[in-house]
Protein backbone atom coordinates (compact mmCIF):
# COMPACT_ATOMS: atom_id res chain seq x y z
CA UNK A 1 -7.14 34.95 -76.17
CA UNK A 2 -9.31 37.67 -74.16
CA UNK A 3 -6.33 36.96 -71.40
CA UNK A 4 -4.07 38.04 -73.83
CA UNK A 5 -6.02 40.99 -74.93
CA UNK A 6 -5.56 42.58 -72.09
CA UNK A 7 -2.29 42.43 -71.72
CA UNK A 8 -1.91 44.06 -75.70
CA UNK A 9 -4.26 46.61 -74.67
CA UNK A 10 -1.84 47.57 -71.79
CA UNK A 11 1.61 47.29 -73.82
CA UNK A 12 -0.11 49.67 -76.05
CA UNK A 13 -0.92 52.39 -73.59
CA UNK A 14 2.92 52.18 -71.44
CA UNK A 15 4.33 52.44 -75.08
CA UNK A 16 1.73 55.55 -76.58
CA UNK A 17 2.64 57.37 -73.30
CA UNK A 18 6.28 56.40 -73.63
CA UNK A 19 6.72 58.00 -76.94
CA UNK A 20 4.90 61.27 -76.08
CA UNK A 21 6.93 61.78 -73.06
CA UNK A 22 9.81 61.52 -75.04
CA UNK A 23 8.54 63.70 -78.23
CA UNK A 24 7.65 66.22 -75.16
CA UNK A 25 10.33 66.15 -73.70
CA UNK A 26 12.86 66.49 -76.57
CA UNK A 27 10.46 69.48 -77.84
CA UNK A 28 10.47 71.04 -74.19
CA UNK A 29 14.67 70.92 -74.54
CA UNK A 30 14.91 71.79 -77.55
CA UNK A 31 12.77 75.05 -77.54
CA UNK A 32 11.16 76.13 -74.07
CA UNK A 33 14.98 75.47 -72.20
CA UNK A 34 16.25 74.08 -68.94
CA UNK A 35 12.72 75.61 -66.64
CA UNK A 36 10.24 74.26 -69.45
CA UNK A 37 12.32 70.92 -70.17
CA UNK A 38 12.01 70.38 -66.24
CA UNK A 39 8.49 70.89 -65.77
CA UNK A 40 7.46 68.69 -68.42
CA UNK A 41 9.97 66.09 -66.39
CA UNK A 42 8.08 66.67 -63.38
CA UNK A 43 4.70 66.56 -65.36
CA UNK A 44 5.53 63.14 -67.24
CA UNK A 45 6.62 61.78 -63.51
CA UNK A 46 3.19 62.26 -62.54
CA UNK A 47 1.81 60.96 -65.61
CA UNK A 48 3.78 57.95 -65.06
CA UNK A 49 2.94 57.19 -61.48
CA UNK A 50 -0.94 57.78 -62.37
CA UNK A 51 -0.51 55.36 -64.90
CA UNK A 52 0.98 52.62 -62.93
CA UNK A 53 -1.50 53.26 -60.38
CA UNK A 54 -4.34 52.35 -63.22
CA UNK A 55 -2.36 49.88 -64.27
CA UNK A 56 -2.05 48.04 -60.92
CA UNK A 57 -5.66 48.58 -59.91
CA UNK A 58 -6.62 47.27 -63.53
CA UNK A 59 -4.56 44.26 -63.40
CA UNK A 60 -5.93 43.28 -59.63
CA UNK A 61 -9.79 43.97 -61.34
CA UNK A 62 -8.99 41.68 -63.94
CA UNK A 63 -6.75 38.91 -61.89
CA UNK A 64 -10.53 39.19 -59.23
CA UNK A 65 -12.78 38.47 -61.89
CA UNK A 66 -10.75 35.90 -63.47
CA UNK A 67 -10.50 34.00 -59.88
CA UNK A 68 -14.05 34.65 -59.42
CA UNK A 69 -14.99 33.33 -62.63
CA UNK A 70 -12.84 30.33 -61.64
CA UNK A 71 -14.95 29.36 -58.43
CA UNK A 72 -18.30 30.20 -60.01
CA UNK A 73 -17.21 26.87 -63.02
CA UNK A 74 -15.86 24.74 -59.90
CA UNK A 75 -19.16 25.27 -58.61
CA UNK A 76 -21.09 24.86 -61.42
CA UNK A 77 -19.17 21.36 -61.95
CA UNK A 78 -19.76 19.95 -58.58
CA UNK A 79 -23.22 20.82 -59.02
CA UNK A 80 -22.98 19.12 -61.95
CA UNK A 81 -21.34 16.48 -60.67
CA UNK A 82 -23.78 15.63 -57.98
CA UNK A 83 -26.59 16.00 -60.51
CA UNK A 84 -24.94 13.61 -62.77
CA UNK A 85 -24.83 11.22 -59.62
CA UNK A 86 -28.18 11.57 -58.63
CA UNK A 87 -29.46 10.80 -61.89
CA UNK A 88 -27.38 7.71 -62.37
CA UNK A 89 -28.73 6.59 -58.78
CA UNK A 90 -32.23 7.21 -60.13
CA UNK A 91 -31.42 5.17 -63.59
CA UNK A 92 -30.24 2.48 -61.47
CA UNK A 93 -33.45 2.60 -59.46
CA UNK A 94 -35.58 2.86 -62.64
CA UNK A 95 -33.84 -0.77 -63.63
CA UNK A 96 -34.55 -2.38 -60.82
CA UNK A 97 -38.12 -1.28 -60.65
CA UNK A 98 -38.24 -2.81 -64.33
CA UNK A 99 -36.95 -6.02 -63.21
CA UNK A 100 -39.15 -6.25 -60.79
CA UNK A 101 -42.44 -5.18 -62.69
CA UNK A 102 -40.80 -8.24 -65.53
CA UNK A 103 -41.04 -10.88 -63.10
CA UNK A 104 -44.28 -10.05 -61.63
CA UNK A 105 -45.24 -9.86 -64.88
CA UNK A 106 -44.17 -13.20 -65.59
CA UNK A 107 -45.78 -14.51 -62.54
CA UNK A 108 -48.94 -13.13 -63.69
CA UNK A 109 -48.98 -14.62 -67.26
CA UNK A 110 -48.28 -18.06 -65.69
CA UNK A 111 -51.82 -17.44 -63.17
CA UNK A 112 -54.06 -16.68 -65.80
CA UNK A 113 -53.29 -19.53 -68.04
């Protein structure tokens, strides 16, 4: 979902700036004439291009984190995964110790009697 917000977030800016371009520009034709009609051209050219240089520096940000995010859980599960390990060696090691402390134990009930 916060993938996706993203993305919304940047659909909604391209199509905000889309429409005011246009509303400028057909205002610009349709009262300022052919000198005002082509500076707003040249100034929503520049708007665009600023824009899709945000938007490619935003969408590498995002794409880094989400990659870095990515290797920071792989780590986290093989460090989980050698914990988990360790502490099934040291169960198994507990049981043995058990099974030995049993029998002595044992052998120590049948000495005192």
């Amino acid at each position: 979902m916060k993938q996706d917000r993203w993305k919304l977030y940047l659909k909604v800016l391209w199509g905000a700036v889309i429409v005011l371009l246009v509303i400028s520009s057909l205002l610009a034709g349709l009262f300022g004439g052919s000198n005002s009609f082509n500076a707003v051209l040249a100034g929503s050219l520049w708007v665009v291009m600023q824009l899709g240089i945000l938007t490619l520096l935003f969408i590498i940000v995002v794409r880094l984190k989400e990659w870095i995010e990515d290797q920071i859980a792989s780590t986290a599960g093989q460090k989980n995964a050698v914990a988990g390990a360790e502490l099934q060696m040291l169960r198994q090691s507990i049981d043995r110790i058990e099974t030995k402390v049993d029998r002595i134990e044992k052998v120590l009930d049948g000495i005192s009697e």
